[in-house]
C-alpha atoms as a PDB file:
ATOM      1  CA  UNK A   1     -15.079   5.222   2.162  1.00  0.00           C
ATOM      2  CA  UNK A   2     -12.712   2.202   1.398  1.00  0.00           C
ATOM      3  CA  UNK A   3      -9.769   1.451   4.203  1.00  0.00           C
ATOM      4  CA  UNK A   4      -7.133  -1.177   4.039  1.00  0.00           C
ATOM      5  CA  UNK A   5      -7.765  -3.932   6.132  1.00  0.00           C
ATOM      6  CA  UNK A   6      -4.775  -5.792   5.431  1.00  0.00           C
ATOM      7  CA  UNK A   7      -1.481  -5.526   3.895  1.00  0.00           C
ATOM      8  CA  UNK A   8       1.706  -7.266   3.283  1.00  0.00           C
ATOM      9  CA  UNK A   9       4.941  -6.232   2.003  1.00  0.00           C
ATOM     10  CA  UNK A  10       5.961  -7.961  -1.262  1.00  0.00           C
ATOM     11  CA  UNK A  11       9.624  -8.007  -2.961  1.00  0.00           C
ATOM     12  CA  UNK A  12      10.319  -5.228  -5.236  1.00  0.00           C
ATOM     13  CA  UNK A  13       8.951  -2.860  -3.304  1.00  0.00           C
ATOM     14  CA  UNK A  14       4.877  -3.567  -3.787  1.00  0.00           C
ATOM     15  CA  UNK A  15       2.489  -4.098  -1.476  1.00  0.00           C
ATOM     16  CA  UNK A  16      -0.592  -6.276  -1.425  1.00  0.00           C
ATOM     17  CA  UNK A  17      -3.844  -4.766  -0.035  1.00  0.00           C
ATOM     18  CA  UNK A  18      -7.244  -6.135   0.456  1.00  0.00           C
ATOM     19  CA  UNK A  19      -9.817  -3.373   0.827  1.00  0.00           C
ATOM     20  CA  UNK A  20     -13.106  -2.752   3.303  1.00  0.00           C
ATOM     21  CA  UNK A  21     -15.072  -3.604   0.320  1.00  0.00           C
ATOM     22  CA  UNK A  22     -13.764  -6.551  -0.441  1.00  0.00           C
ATOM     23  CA  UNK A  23     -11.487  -6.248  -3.087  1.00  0.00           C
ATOM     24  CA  UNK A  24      -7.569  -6.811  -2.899  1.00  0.00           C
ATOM     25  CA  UNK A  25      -4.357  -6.000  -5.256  1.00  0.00           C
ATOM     26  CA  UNK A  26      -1.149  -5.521  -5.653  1.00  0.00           C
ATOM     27  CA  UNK A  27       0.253  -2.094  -5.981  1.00  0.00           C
ATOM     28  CA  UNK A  28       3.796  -1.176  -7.649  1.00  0.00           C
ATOM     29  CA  UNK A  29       5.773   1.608  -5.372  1.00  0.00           C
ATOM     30  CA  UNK A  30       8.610   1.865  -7.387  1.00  0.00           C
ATOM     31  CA  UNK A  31       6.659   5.347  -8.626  1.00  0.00           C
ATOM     32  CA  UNK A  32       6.626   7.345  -5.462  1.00  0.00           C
ATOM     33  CA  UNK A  33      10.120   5.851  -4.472  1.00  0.00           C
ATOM     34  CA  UNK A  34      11.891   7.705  -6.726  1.00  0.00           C
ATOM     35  CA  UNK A  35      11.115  11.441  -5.144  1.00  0.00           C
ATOM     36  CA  UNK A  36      13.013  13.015  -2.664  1.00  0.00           C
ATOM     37  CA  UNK A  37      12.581  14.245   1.054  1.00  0.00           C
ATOM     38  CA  UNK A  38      13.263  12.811   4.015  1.00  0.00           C
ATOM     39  CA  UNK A  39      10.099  10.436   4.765  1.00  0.00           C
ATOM     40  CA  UNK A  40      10.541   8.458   1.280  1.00  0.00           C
ATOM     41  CA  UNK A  41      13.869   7.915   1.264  1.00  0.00           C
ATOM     42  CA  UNK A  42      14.454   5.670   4.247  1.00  0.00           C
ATOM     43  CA  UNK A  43      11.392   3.494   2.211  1.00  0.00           C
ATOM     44  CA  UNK A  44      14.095   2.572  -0.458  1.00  0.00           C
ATOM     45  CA  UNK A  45      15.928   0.701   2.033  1.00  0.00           C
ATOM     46  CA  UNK A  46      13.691  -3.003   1.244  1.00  0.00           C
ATOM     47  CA  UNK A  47      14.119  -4.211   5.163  1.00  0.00           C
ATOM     48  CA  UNK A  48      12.648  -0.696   6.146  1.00  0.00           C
ATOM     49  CA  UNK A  49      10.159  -1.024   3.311  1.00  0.00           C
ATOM     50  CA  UNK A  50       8.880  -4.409   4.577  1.00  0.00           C
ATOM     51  CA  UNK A  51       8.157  -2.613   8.016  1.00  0.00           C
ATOM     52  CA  UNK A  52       4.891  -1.350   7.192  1.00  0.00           C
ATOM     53  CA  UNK A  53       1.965  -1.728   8.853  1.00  0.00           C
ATOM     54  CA  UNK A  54      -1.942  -0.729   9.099  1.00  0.00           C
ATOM     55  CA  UNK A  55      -2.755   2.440  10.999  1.00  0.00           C
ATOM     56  CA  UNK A  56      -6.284   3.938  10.350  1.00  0.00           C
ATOM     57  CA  UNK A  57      -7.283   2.279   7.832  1.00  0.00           C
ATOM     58  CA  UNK A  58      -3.766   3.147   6.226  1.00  0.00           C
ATOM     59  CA  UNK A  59      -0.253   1.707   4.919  1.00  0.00           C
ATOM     60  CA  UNK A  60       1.684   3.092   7.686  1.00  0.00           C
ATOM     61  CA  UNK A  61       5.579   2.994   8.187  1.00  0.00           C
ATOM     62  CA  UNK A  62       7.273   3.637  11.216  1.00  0.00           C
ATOM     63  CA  UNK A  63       8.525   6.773   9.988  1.00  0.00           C
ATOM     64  CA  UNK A  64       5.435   8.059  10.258  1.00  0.00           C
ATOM     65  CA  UNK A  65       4.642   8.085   5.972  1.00  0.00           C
ATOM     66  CA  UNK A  66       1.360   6.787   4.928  1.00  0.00           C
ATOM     67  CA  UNK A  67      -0.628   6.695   1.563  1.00  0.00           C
ATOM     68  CA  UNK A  68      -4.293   7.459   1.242  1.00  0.00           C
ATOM     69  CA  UNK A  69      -6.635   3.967   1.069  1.00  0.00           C
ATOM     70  CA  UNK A  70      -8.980   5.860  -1.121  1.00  0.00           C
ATOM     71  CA  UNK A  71      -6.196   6.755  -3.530  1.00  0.00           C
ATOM     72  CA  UNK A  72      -4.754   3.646  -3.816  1.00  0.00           C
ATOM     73  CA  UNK A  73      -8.037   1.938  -4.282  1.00  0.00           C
ATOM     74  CA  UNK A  74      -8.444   4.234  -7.325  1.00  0.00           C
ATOM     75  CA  UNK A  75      -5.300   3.789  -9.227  1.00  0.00           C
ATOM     76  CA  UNK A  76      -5.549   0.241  -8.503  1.00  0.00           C
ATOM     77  CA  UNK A  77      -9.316   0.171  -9.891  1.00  0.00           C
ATOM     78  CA  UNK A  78      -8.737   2.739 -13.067  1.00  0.00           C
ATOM     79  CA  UNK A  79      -5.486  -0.051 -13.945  1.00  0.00           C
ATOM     80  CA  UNK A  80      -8.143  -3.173 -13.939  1.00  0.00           C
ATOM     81  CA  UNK A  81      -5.970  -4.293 -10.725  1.00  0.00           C
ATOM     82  CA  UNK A  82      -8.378  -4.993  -7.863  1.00  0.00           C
ATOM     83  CA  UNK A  83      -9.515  -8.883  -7.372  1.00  0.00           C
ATOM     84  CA  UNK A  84     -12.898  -9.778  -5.563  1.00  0.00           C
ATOM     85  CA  UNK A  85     -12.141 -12.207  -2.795  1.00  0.00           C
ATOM     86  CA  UNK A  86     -14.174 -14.438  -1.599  1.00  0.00           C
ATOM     87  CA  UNK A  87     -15.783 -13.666   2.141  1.00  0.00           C
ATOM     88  CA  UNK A  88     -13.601 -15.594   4.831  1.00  0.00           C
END
C-alpha cells in the first residue's frame, strides 16, 4: 500500500506528491478537470485548486473530492514519472 505523505499544489493545475515509499512526482490534472458534476468543477477554480490537502493518506479538497494514492502512484509509475528521493 503506497499513501501520499506530502503534497503541494503547483500552477496549471498539477500537483506534486512524494509517496510512503519514497518516491515523488508531479502529476498533470488537467485530465480529470475536464468532466462534469458538482465535486470537480469547483477544482477548476486555481485558488480552490491550490486548497488541497492530505487526508488519509489522500489528496483531499475541502469539498470533500479525493483521488486514490495507489492510482496515482500507478499512472505516475507506468509514465516513467516517479523520482527516488533521497531519505531526509
Amino acid at each position: 500500500m503506497v499513501d501520499v505523505l506530502r503534497l503541494r499544489a503547483l500552477d496549471g493545475h498539477r500537483l506534486w506528491l512524494r509517496f510512503s515509499d519514497g518516491n515523488e512526482g508531479v502529476r498533470d490534472c488537467a485530465d480529470f478537470l475536464t468532466e462534469t458534476g458538482p465535486m470537480i468543477e469547483p477544482l477548476r477554480d486555481p485558488a480552490f485548486f491550490q486548497r488541497v490537502f492530505v487526508e488519509d493518506g489522500a489528496p483531499t479538497w475541502p469539498n470533500g473530492f479525493d483521488l486514490d494514492p495507489i492510482n496515482l502512484y500507478m499512472q505516475l509509475r507506468d509514465a516513467g514519472a516517479l523520482t527516488r528521493v533521497a531519505a531526509e
